[in-house]
Protein backbone atom coordinates (compact mmCIF):
# COMPACT_ATOMS: atom_id res chain seq x y z
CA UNK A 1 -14.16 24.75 12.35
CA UNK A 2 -15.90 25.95 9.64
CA UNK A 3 -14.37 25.88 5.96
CA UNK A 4 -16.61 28.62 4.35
CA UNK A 5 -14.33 28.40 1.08
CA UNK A 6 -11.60 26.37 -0.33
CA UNK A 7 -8.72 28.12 1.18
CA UNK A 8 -6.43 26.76 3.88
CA UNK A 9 -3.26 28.09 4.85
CA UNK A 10 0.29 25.21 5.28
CA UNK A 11 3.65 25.75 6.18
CA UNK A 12 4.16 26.24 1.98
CA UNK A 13 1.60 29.14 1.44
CA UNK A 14 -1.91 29.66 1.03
CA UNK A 15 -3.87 26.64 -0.79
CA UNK A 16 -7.00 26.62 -3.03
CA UNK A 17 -8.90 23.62 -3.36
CA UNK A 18 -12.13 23.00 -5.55
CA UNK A 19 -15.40 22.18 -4.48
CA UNK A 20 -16.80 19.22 -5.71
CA UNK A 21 -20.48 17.92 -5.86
CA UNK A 22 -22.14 16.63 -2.75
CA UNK A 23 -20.39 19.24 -0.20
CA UNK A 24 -17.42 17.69 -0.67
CA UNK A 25 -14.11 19.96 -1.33
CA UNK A 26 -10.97 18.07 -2.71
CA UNK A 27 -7.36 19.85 -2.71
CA UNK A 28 -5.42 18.09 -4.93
CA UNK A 29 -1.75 18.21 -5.72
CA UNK A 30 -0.34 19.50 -2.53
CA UNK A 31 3.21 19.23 -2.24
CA UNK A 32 4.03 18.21 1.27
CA UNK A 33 8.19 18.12 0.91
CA UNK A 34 10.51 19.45 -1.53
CA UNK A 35 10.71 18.05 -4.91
CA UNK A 36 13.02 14.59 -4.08
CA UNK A 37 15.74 15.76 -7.24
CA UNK A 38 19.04 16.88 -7.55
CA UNK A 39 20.95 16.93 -4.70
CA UNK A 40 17.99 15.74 -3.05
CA UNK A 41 17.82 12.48 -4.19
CA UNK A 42 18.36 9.85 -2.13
CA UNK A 43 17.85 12.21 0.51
CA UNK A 44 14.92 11.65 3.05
CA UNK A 45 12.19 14.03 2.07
CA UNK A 46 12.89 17.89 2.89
CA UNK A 47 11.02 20.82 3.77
CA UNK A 48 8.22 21.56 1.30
CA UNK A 49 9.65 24.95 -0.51
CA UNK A 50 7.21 27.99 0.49
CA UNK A 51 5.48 29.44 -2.97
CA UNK A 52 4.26 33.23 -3.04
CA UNK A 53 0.51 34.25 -3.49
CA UNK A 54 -2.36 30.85 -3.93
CA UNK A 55 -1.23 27.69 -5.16
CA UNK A 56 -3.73 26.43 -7.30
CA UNK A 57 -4.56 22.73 -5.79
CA UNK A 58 -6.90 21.83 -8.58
CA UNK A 59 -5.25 19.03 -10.48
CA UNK A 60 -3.26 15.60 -9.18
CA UNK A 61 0.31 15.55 -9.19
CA UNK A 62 2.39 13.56 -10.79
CA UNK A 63 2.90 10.07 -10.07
CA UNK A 64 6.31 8.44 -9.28
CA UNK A 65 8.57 7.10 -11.88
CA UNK A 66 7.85 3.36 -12.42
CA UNK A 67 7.01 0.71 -14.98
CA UNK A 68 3.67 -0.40 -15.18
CA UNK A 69 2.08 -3.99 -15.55
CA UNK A 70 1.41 -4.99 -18.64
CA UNK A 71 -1.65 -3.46 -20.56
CA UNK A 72 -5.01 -5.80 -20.81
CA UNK A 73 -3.83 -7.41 -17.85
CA UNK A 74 -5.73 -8.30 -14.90
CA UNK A 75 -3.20 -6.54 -12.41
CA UNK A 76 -3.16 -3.38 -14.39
CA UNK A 77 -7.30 -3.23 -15.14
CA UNK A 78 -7.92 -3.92 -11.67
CA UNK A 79 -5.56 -1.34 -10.29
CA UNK A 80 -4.43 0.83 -12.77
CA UNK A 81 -6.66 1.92 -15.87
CA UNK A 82 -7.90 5.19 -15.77
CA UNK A 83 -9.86 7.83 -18.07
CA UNK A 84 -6.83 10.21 -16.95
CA UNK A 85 -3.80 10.17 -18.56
CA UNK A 86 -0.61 8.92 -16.46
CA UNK A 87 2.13 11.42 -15.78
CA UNK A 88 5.44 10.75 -13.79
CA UNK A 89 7.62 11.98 -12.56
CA UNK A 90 10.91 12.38 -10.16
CA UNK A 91 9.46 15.05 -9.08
CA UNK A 92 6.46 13.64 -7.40
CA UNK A 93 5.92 14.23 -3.56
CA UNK A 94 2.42 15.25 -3.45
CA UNK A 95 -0.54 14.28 -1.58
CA UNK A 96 -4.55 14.82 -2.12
CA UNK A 97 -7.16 15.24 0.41
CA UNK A 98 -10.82 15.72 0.64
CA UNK A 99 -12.84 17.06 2.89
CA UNK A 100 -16.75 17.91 4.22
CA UNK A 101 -18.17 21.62 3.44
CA UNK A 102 -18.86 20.96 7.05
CA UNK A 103 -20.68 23.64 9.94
CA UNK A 104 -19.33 24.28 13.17
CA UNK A 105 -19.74 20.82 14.28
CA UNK A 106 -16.72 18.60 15.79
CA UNK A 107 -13.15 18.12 14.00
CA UNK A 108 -14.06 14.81 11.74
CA UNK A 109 -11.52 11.46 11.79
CA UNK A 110 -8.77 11.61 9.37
CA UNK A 111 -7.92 8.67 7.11
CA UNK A 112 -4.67 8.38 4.92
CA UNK A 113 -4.15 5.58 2.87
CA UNK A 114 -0.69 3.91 1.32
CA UNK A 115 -1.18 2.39 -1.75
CA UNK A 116 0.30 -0.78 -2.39
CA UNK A 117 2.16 -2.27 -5.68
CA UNK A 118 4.89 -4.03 -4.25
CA UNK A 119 7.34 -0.69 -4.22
CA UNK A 120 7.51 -0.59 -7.91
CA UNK A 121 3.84 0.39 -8.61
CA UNK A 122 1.60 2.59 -7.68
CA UNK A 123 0.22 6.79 -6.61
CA UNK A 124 -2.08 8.69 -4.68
CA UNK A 125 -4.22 9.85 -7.27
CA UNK A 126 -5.05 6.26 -9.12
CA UNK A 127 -9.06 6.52 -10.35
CA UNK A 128 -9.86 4.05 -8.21
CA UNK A 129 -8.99 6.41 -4.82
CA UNK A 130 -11.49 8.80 -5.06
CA UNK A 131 -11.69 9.53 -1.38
CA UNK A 132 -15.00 11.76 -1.98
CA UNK A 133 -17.21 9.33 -0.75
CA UNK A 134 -15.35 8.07 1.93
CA UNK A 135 -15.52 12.07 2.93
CA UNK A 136 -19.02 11.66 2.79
CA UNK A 137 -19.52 9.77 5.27
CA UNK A 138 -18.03 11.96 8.03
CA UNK A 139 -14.06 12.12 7.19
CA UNK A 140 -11.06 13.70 5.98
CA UNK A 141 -9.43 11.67 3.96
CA UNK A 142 -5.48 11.55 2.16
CA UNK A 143 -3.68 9.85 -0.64
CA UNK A 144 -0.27 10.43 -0.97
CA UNK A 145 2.55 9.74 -3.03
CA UNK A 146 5.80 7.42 -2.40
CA UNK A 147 9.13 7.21 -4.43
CA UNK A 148 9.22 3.78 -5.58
CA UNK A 149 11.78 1.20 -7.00
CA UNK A 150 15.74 2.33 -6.85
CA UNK A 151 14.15 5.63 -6.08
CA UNK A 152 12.72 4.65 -3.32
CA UNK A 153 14.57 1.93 -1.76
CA UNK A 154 18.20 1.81 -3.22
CA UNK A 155 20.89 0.50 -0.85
CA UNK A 156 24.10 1.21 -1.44
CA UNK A 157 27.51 1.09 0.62
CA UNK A 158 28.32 5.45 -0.04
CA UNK A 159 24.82 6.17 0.62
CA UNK A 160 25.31 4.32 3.76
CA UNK A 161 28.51 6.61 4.51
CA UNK A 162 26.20 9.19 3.62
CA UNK A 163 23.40 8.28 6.32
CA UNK A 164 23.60 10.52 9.99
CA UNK A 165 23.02 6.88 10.83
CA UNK A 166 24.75 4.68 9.31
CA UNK A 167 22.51 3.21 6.85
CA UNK A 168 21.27 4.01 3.66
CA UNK A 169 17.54 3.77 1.90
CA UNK A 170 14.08 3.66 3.37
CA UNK A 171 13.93 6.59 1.26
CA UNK A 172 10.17 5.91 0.50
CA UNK A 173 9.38 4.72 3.88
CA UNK A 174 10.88 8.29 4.45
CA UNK A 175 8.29 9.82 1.87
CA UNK A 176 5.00 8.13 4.05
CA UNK A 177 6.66 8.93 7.43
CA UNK A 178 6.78 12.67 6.65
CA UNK A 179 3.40 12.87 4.50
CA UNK A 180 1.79 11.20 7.95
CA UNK A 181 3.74 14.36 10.02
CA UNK A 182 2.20 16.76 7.40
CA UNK A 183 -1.33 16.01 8.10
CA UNK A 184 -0.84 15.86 11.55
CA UNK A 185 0.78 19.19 11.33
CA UNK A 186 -2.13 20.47 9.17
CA UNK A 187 -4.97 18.39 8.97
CA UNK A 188 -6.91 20.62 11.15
CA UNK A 189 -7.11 23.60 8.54
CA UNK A 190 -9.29 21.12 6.68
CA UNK A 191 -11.52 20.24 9.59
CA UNK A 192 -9.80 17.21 10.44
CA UNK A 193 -8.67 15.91 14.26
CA UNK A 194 -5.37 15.41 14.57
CA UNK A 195 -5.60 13.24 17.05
CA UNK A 196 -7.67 10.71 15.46
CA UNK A 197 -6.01 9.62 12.03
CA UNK A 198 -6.03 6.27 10.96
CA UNK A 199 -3.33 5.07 8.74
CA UNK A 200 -4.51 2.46 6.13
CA UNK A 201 -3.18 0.56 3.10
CA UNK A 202 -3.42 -2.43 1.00
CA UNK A 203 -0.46 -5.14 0.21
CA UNK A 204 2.77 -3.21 0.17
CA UNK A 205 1.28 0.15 1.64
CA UNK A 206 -0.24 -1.94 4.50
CA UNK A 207 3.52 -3.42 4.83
CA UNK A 208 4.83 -0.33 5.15
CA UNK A 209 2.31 0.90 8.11
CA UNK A 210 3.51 -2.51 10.06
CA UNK A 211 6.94 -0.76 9.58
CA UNK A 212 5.65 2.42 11.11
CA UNK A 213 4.23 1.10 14.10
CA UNK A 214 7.29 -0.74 14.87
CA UNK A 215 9.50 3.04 14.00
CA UNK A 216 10.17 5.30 17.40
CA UNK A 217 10.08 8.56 15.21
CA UNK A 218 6.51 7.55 14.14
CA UNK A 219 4.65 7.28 17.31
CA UNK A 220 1.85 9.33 17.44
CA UNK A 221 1.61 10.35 13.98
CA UNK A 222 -1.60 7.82 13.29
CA UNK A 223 -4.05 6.19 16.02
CA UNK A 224 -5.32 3.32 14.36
CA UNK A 225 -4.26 0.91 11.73
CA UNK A 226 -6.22 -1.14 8.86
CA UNK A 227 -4.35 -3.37 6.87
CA UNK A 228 -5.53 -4.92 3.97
CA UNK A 229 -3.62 -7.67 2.42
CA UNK A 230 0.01 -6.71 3.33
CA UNK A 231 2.26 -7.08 6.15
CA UNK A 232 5.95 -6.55 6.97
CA UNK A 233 6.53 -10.07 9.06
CA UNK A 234 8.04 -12.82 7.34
CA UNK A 235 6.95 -15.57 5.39
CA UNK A 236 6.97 -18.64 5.63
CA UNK A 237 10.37 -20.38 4.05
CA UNK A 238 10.00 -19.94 0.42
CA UNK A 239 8.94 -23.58 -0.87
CA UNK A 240 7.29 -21.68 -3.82
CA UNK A 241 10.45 -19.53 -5.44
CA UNK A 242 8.64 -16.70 -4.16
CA UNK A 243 10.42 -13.23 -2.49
CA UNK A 244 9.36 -10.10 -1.27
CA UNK A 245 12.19 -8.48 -2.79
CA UNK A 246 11.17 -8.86 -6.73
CA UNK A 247 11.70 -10.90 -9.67
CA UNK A 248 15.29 -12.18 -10.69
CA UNK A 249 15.59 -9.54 -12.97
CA UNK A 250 14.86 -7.03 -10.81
CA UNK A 251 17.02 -8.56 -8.26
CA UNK A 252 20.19 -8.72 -11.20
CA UNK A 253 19.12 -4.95 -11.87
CA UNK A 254 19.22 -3.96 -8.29
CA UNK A 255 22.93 -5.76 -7.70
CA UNK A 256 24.09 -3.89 -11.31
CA UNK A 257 23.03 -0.25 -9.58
CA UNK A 258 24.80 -1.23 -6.51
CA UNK A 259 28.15 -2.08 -7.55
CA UNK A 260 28.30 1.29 -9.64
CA UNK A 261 30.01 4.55 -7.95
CA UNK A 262 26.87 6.63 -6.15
CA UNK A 263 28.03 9.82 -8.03
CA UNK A 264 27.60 7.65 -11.68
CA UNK A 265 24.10 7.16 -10.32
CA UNK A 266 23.34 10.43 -9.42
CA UNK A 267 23.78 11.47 -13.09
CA UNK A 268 21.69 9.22 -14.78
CA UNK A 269 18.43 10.30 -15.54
CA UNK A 270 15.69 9.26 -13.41
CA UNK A 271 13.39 6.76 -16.01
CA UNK A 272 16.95 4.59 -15.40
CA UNK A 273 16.05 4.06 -11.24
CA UNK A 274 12.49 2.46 -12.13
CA UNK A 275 13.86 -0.96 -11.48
CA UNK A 276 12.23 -3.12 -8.25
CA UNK A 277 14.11 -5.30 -6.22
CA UNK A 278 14.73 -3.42 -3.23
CA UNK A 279 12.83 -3.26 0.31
CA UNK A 280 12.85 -1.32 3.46
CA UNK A 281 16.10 -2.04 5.77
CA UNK A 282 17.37 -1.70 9.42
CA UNK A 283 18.68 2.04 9.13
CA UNK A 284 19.05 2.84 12.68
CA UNK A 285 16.47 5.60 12.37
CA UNK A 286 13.13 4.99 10.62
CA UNK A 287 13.71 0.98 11.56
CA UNK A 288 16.04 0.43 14.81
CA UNK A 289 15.12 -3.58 14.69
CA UNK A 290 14.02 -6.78 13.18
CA UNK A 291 9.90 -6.47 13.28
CA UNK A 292 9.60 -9.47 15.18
CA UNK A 293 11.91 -8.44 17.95
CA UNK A 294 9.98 -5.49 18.17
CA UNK A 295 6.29 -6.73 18.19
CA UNK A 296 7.42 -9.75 20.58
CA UNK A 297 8.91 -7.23 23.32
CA UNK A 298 6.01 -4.90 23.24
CA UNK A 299 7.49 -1.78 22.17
CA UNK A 300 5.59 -1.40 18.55
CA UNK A 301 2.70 1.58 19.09
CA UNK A 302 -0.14 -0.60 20.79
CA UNK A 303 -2.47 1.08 18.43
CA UNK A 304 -5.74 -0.52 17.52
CA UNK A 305 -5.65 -2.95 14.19
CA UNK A 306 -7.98 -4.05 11.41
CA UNK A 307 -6.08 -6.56 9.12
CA UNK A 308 -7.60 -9.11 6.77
CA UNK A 309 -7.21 -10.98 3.76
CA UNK A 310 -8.70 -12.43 0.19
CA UNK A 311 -10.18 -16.05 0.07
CA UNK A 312 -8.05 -15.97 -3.47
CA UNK A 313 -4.98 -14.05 -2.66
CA UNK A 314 -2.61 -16.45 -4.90
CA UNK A 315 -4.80 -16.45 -7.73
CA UNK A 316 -2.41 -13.69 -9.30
CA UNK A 317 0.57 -15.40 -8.01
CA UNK A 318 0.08 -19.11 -8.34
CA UNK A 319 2.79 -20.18 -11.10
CA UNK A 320 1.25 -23.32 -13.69
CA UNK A 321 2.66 -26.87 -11.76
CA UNK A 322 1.60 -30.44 -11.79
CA UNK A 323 -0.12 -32.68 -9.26
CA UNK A 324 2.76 -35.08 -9.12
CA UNK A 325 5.23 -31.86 -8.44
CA UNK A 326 2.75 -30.59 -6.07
CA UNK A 327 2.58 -33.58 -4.16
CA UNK A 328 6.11 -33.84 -4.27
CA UNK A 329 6.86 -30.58 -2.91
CA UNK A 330 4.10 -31.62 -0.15
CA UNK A 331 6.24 -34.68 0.78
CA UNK A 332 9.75 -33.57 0.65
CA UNK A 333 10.00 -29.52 1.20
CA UNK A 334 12.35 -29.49 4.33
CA UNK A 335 10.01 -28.12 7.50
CA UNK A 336 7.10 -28.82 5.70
CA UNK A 337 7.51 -33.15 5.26
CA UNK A 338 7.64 -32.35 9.09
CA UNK A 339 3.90 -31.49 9.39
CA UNK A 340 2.91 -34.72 7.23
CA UNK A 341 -0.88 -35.24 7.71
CA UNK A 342 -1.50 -31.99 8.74
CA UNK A 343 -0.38 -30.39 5.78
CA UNK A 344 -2.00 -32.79 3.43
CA UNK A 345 -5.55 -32.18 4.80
CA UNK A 346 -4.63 -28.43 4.84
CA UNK A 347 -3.57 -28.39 0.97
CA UNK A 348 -4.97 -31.76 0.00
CA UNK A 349 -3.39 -33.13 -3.73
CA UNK A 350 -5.85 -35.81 -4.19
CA UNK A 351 -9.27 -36.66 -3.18
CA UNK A 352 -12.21 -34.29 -4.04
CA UNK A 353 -10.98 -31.44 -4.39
CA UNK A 354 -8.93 -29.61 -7.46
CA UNK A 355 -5.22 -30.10 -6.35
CA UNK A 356 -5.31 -26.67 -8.22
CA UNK A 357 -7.04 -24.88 -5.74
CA UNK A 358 -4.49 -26.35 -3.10
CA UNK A 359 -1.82 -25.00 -4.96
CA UNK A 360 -3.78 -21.37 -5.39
CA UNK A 361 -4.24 -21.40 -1.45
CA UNK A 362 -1.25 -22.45 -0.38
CA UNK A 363 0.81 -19.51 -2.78
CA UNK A 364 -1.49 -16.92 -0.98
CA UNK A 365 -1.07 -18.52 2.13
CA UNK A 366 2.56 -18.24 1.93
CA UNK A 367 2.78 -14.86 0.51
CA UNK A 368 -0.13 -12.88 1.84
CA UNK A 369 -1.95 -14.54 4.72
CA UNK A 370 0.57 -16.06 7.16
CA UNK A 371 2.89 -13.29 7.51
CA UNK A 372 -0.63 -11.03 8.46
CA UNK A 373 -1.60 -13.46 10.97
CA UNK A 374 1.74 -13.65 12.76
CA UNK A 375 1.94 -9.82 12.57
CA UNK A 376 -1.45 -9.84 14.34
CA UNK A 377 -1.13 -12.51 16.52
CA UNK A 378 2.14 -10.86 18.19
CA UNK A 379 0.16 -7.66 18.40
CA UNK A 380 -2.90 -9.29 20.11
CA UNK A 381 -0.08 -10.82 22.24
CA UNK A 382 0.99 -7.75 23.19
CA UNK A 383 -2.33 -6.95 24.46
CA UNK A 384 -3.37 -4.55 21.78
CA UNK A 385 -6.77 -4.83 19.80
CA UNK A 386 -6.95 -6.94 16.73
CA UNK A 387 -10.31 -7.35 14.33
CA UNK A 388 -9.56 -9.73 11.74
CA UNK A 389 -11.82 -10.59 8.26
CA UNK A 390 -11.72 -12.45 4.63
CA UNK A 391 -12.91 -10.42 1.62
CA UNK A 392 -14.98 -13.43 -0.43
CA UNK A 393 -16.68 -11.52 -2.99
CA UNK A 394 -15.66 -11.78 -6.61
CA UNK A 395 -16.36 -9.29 -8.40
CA UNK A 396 -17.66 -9.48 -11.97
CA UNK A 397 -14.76 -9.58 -13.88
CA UNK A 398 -15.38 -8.85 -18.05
CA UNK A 399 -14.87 -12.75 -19.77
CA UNK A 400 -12.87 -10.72 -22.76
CA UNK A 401 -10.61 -10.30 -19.38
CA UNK A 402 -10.71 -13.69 -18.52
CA UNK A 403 -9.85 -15.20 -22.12
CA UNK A 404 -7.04 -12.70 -22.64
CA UNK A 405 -5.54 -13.11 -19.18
CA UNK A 406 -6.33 -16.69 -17.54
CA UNK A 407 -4.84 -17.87 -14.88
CA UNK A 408 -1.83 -19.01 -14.94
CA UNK A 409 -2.42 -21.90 -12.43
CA UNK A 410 -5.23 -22.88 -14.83
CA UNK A 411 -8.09 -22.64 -12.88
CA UNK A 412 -11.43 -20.60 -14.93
CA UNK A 413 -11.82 -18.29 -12.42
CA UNK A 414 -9.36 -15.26 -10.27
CA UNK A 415 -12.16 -15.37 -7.47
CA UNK A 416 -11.56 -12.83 -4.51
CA UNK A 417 -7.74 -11.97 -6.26
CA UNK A 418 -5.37 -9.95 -4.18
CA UNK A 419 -6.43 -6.10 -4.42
CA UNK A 420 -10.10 -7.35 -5.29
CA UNK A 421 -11.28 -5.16 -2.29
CA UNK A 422 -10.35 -2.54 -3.23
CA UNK A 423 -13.43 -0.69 -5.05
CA UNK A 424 -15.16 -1.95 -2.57
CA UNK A 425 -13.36 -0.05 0.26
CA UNK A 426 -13.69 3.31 -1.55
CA UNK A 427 -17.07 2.48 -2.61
CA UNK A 428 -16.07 3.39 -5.94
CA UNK A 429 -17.00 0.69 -8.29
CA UNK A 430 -18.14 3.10 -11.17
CA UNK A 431 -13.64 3.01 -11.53
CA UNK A 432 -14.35 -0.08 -13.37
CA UNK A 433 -16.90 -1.03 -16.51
CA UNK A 434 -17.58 -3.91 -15.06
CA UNK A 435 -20.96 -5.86 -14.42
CA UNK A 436 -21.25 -5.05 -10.96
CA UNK A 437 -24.67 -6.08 -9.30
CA UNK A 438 -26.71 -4.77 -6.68
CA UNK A 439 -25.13 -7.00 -4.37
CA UNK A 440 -21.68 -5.84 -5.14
CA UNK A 441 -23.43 -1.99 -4.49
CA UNK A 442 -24.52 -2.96 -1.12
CA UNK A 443 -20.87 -4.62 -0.08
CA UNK A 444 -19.45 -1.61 -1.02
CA UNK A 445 -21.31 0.52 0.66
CA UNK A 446 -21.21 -1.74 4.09
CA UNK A 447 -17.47 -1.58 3.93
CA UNK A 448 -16.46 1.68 3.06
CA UNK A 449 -19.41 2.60 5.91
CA UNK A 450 -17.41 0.26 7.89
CA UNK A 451 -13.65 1.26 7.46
CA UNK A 452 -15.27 5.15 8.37
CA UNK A 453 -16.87 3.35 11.44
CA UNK A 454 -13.28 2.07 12.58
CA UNK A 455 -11.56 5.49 11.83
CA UNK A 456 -14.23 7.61 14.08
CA UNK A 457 -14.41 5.01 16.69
């Protein structure tokens, strides 16, 4: 098709987009449900309310309602800082897309990404997602918006009696589920195939698109899968005090909301529903089973997968310890004293190496990297195919950053640190002042060349 101007027509009304530099047209904004408030909240995202005459899609939505990391942090200038200024919202189910000026050539691959921040953080339209040049190189390409935190993800026994199902929550799993059935319903008014999107995210996003290819209602909503960082399987037992499902504040917080009456909750304002502590559950609709049971009988979507990880995923995570309660924990930690020699060479304490780095590893091995690699092994299994990488570069974080923010495992360095990929994926490393090199140009540019590679394939 050709897109002589930047006008399409969706099931709300007629949109206007704006066309950027480079041939490159970006529609911004675009509200693909109604607004998740009122009686609509904790409700599973609902027809997108039709609007009369041209909605302006010229500027980003707002962003879900959450906390964010602390400022000067590494978590929050790696992933969050931004020349624009953050507004939230409840209000907030909107998506962004950008597309090639393009002839009468053939419909282009679609991409739509998930952002990741653990449920609590996180939108569409961070800086560092500037899909332009990813459009560049021959796509279409979507952000999109998630509710988040209690929002999101509350469970609660009346919103259970609530459910058609029986089951409450998955509200946000809800949100990416029906942005996916958007594009494919419209993707095509931007010059996009419907028939060949590929669904990617990083850490929780890329959790959440494990999800979908395990959900019935899903199937055939995306084609292809890259995950980057994330996944839905299990860890390992938790020798580290680590869980998916948030801090032990967030946890208390998350017990506190449940044990008051749903219609209490429904009157508080939203900015009181930012806490974390909840994930996706068995709700008999979205999620019919437990994701291993699924992927080890064969019946997720067979879909092709890119998954990877960092070489320094626990960098971020790895909590200060000592060698003598490292090699402790080594010795005595229930099914790991099982794997005695095995483990020690794997994480050695002693010896050559920094017993720090050990620790680092094994934290993102636990958290990150073993629940990826079962999640792709049973899909290999299955006789889907599976690509695989590590991300090693480490990019040139600012030594002000360093000296304000250290690790806390007390190693000098963060080296390739969970979400360190991802400027180089949108081959957008201007996001960040930082001292990139031209090494760090050319990655970037072989990767986001690469992930475009995977989605036209």
């Amino acid at each position: 098709m050709t897109l002589a101007a930047p006008l399409a027509r969706v099931e709300g009304g007629l949109l206007e987009g704006r066309q950027l530099a480079a041939g490159i047209v970006r529609f911004a904004g675009v509200p693909f449900a109604a607004p998740p408030v009122g009686a609509n909240r904790w409700r599973h995202a609902q027809p997108v309310e039709r609007w009369d005459g041209t909605l302006e899609a010229t500027r980003f939505g707002p962003a879900p309602l959450q906390a964010q990391p602390p400022r000067g942090s590494l978590f929050f200038a790696a992933n969050y800082a931004g020349p624009r200024e953050l507004v939230m919202s409840e209000d907030c189910l909107y998506l962004n897309l950008w597309t090639p000026a393009h002839g009468s050539g053939p419909a282009l691959p679609v991409m739509v990404f998930v952002h990741g921040g653990g449920n609590r953080f996180g939108w569409g339209s961070q800086h560092l997602y500037d899909g332009a040049r990813l459009a560049a190189r021959g796509a279409v390409v979507v952000t999109l918006n998630y509710r988040l935190g209690a929002l999101g993800f509350l469970t609660h026994d009346e919103l259970d009696r609530e459910a058609a199902a029986g089951v409450g929550g998955n509200y946000g799993l809800g949100d990416i589920f029906a942005a996916l059935g958007w594009v494919k319903r419209h993707v095509e008014h931007f010059g996009g195939d419907p028939g060949r999107v590929t669904a990617f995210g990083n850490s929780a996003g890329a959790a959440h698109l494990c999800r979908l290819m395990a959900s019935p209602p899903a199937r055939g909503l995306f084609g292809r899968v890259i995950a980057q960082s994330g996944a839905a399987f299990r860890s390992a037992p938790s020798l580290l005090g680590l869980t998916a499902a948030g801090r032990p504040d967030e946890i208390e917080a998350a017990r506190r909301l449940r044990a008051q009456p749903l219609e209490q909750l429904r009157q508080l304002p939203g900015a009181a529903l930012v806490t974390g502590g909840f994930e996706p559950v068995i709700d008999n609709w979205l999620l019919e089973a437990e994701l291993e049971d699924v992927f080890a009988a064969g019946l997720q979507a067979r879909l092709p997968l890119l998954a990877g990880w960092n070489a320094d995923e626990g960098s971020l995570y790895a909590r200060p310890a000592d060698r003598d309660g490292f090699e402790q924990l080594l010795s005595s930690s229930g099914w790991l004293a099982g794997l005695g020699g095995e483990l020690a060479e794997a994480y050695p304490a002693s010896g050559g190496a920094d017993w720090r780095e050990s620790w680092r590893r094994l934290t993102g091995d636990q958290m990150i990297v073993a629940p990826l690699l079962s999640w792709m092994r049973a899909h290999a299994e299955s006789g889907a195919p599976v690509w695989g990488y590590c991300f090693e570069r480490e990019p040139p974080l600012p030594e002000e950053l360093l000296t304000r923010w250290a690790p806390a495992d007390g190693l000098p360095y963060y080296g390739a640190f969970h979400t360190a990929e991802l400027p180089y994926v949108w081959d957008n490393l201007a996001a960040r002042p930082w001292a990139w090199q031209e090494e760090d140009a050319e990655l970037a540019r072989w990767v986001a060349t690469s992930w475009v590679a995977f989605a036209a394939a």
